[in-house]
C-alpha atoms as a PDB file:
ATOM      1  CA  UNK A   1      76.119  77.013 101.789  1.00  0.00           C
ATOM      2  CA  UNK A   2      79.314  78.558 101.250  1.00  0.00           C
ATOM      3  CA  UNK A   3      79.407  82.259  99.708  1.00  0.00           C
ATOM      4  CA  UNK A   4      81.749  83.673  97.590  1.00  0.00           C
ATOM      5  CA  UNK A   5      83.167  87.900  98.808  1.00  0.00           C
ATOM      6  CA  UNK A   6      83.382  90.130  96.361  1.00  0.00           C
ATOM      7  CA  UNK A   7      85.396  93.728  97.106  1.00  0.00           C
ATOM      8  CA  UNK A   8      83.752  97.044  96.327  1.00  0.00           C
ATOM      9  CA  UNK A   9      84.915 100.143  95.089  1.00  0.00           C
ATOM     10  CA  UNK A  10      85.716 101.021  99.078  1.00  0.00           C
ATOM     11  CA  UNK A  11      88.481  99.586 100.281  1.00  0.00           C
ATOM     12  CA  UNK A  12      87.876  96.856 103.168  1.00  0.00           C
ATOM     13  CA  UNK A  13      84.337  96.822 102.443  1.00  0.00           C
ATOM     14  CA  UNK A  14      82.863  93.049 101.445  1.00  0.00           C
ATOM     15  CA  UNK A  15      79.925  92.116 100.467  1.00  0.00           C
ATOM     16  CA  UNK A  16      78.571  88.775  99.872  1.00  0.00           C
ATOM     17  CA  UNK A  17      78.422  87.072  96.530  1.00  0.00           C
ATOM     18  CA  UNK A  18      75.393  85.178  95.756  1.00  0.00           C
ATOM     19  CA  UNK A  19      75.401  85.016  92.169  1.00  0.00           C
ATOM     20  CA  UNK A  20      76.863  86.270  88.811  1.00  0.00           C
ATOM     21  CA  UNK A  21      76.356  89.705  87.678  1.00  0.00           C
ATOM     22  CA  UNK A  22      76.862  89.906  83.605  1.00  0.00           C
ATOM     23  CA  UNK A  23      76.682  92.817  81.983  1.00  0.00           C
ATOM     24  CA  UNK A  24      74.970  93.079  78.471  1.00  0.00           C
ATOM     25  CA  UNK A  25      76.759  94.549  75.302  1.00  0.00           C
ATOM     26  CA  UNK A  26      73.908  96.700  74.541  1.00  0.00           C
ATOM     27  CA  UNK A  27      73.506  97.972  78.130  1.00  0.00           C
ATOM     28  CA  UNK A  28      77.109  99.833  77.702  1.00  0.00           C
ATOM     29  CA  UNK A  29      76.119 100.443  74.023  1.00  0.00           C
ATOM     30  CA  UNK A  30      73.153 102.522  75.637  1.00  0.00           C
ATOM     31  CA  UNK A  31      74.858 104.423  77.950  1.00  0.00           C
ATOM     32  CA  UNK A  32      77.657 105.424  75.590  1.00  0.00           C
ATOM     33  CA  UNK A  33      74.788 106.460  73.433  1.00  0.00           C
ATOM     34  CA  UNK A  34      73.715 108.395  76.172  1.00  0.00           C
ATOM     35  CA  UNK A  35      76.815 110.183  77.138  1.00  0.00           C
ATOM     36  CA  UNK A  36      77.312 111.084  73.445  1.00  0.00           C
ATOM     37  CA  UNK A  37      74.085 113.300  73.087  1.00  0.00           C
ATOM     38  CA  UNK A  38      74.455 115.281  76.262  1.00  0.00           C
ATOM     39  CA  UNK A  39      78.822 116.472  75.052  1.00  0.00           C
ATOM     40  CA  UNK A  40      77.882 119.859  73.113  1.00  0.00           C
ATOM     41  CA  UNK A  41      79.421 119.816  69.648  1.00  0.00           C
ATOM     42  CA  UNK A  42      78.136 116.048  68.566  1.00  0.00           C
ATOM     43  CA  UNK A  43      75.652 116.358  66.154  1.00  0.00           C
ATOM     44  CA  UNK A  44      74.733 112.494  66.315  1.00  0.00           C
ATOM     45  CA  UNK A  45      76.238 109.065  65.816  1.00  0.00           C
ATOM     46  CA  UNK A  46      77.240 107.797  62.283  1.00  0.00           C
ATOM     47  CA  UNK A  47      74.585 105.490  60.502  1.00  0.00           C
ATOM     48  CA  UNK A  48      76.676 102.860  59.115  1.00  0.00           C
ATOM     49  CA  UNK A  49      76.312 101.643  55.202  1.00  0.00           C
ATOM     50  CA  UNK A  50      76.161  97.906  54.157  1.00  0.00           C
ATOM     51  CA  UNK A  51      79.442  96.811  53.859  1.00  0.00           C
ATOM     52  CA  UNK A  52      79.832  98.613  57.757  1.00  0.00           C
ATOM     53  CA  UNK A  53      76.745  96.184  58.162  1.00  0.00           C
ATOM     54  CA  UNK A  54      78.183  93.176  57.515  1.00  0.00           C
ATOM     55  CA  UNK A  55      81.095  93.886  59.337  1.00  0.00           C
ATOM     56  CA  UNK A  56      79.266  93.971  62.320  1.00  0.00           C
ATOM     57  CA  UNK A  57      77.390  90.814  61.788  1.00  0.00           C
ATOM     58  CA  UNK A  58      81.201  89.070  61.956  1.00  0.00           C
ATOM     59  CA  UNK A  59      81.943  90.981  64.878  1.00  0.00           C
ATOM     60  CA  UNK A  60      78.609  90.357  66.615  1.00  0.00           C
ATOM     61  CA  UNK A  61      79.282  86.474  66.089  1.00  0.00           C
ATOM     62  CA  UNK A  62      83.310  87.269  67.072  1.00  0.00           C
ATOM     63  CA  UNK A  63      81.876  88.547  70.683  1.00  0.00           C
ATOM     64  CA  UNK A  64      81.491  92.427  70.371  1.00  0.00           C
ATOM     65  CA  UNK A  65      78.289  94.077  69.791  1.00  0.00           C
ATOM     66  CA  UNK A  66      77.537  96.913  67.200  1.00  0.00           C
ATOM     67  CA  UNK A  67      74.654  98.761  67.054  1.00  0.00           C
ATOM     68  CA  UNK A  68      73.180  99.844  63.819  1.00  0.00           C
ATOM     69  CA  UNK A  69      74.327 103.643  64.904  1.00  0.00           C
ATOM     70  CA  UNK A  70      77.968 103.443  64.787  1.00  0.00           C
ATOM     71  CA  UNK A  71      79.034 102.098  68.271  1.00  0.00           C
ATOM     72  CA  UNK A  72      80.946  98.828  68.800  1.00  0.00           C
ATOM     73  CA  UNK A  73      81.795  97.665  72.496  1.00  0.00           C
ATOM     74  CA  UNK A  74      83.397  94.730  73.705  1.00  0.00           C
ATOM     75  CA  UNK A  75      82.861  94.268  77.069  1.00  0.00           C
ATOM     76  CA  UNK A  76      84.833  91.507  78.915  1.00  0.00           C
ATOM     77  CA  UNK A  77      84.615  90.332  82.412  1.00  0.00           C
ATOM     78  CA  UNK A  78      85.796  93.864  84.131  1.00  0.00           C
ATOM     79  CA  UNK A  79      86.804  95.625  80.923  1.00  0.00           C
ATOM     80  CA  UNK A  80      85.295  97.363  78.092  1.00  0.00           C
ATOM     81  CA  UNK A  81      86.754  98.830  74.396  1.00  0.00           C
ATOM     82  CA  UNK A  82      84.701 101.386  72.501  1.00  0.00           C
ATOM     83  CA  UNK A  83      84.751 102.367  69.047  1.00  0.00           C
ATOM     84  CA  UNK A  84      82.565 105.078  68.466  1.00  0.00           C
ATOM     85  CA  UNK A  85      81.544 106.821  64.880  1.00  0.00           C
ATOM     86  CA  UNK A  86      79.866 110.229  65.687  1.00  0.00           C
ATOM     87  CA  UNK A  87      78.978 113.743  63.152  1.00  0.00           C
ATOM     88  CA  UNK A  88      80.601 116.600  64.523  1.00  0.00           C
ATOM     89  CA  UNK A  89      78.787 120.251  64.355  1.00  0.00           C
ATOM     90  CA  UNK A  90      81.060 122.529  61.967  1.00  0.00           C
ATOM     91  CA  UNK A  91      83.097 124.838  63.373  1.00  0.00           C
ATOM     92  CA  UNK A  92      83.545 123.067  66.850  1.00  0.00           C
ATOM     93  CA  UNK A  93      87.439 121.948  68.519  1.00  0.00           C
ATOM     94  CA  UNK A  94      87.571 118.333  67.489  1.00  0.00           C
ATOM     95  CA  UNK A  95      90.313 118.040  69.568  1.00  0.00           C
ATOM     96  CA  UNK A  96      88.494 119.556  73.021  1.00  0.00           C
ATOM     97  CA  UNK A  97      85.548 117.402  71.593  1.00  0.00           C
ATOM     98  CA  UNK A  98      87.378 114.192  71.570  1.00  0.00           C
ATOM     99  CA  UNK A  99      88.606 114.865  75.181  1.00  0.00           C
ATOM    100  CA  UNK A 100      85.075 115.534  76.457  1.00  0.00           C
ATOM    101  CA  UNK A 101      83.389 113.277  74.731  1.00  0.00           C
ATOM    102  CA  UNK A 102      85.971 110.477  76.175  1.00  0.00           C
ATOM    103  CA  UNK A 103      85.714 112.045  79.437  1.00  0.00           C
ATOM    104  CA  UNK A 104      81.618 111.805  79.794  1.00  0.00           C
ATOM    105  CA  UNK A 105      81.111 107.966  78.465  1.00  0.00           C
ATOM    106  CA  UNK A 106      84.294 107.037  80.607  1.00  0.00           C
ATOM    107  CA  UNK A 107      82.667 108.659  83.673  1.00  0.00           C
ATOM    108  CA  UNK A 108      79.103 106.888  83.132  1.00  0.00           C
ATOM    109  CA  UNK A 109      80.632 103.367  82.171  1.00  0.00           C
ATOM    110  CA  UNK A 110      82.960 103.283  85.358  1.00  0.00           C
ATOM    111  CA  UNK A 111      80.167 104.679  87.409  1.00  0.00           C
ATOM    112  CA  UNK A 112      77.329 102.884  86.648  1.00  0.00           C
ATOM    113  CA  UNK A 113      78.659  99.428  85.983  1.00  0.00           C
ATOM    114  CA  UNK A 114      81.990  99.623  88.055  1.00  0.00           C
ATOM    115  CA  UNK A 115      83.661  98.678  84.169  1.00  0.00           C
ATOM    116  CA  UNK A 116      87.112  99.524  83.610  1.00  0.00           C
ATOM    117  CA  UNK A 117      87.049 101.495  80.041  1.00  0.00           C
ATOM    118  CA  UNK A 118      90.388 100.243  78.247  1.00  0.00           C
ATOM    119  CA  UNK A 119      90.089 102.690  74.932  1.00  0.00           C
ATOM    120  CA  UNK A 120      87.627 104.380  73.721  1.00  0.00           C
ATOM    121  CA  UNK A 121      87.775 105.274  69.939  1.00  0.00           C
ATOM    122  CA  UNK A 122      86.388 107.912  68.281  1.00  0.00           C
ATOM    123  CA  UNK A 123      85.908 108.628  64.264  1.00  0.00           C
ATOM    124  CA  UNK A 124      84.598 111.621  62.900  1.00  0.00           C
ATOM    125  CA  UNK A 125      82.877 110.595  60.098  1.00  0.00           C
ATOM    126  CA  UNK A 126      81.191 113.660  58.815  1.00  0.00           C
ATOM    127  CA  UNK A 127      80.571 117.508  59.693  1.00  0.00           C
ATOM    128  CA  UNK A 128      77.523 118.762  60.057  1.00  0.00           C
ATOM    129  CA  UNK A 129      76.819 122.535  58.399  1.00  0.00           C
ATOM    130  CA  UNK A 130      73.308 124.001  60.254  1.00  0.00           C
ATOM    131  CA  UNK A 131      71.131 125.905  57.518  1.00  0.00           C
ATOM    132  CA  UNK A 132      72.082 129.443  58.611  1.00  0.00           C
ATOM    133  CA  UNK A 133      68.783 131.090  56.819  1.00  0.00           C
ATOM    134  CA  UNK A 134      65.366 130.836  57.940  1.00  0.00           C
ATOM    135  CA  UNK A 135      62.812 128.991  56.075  1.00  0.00           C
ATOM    136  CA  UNK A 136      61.260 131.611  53.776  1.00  0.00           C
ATOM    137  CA  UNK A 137      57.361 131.925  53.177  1.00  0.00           C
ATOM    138  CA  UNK A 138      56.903 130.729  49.782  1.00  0.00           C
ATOM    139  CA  UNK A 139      55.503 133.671  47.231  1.00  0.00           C
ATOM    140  CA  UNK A 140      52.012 132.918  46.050  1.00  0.00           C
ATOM    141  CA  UNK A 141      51.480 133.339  42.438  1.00  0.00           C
ATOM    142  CA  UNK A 142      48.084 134.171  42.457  1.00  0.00           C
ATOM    143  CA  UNK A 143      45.916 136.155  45.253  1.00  0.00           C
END
């Protein structure tokens, strides 16, 4: 039985192949999904409306993989693209936001699944404005 060597992340180390290791869609999907609710100033990913819908049914049957939240990946054999539809709190950098939102699902793709992240690309699709006064007791009308 011959087996093939695969190289690690260490240089010099090999270790021996005995099978294929594939990597689902919705496994980097997950983690991106992940990443995005721990970067401070992301309200939430973008629901998507029909016609987004349908689009992704194409895509889905093209090779890439959209979730129902706004997040399309298309992982390849060591590589993966992102495009990523998120709600952005009012008031914060979008900028600085981009940067560490980028920053945290490039560091948990490449980390956990050794995946080299090609773009990732991010859309602000809305702001979100936080209700700045407390929920009043209603007035009876009658005691």
């Amino acid at each position: 039985m011959t087996e093939g060597v695969t190289t690690t992340n260490n240089p010099g180390q090999r270790v021996p192949q005995l099978g294929k290791t594939t990597i689902a869609d919705e496994v980097v999907a997950q983690l991106v999904e992940i990443a995005t609710k721990e970067v401070q100033g992301v309200h939430g990913i973008a629901k998507q409306g029909i016609g987004e819908q349908i689009t992704g049914l194409t895509q889905r049957l093209s090779g890439k993989w959209q979730s129902g939240q706004g997040i399309v990946v298309e992982v390849g054999e060591r590589e993966v693209a992102i495009d990523l539809r998120i709600i952005a709190d009012y008031g914060v950098k979008v900028p600085d936001l981009a940067i560490n939102l980028r920053r945290s699902i490039i560091d948990r793709i490449e980390r956990y699944l050794g995946l080299i992240v090609k773009e990732v690309n991010i859309q602000i699709s809305g702001l979100f404005y936080p209700d700045d006064k407390p929920a009043e007791a209603s007035a009876r009308r009658v005691e």
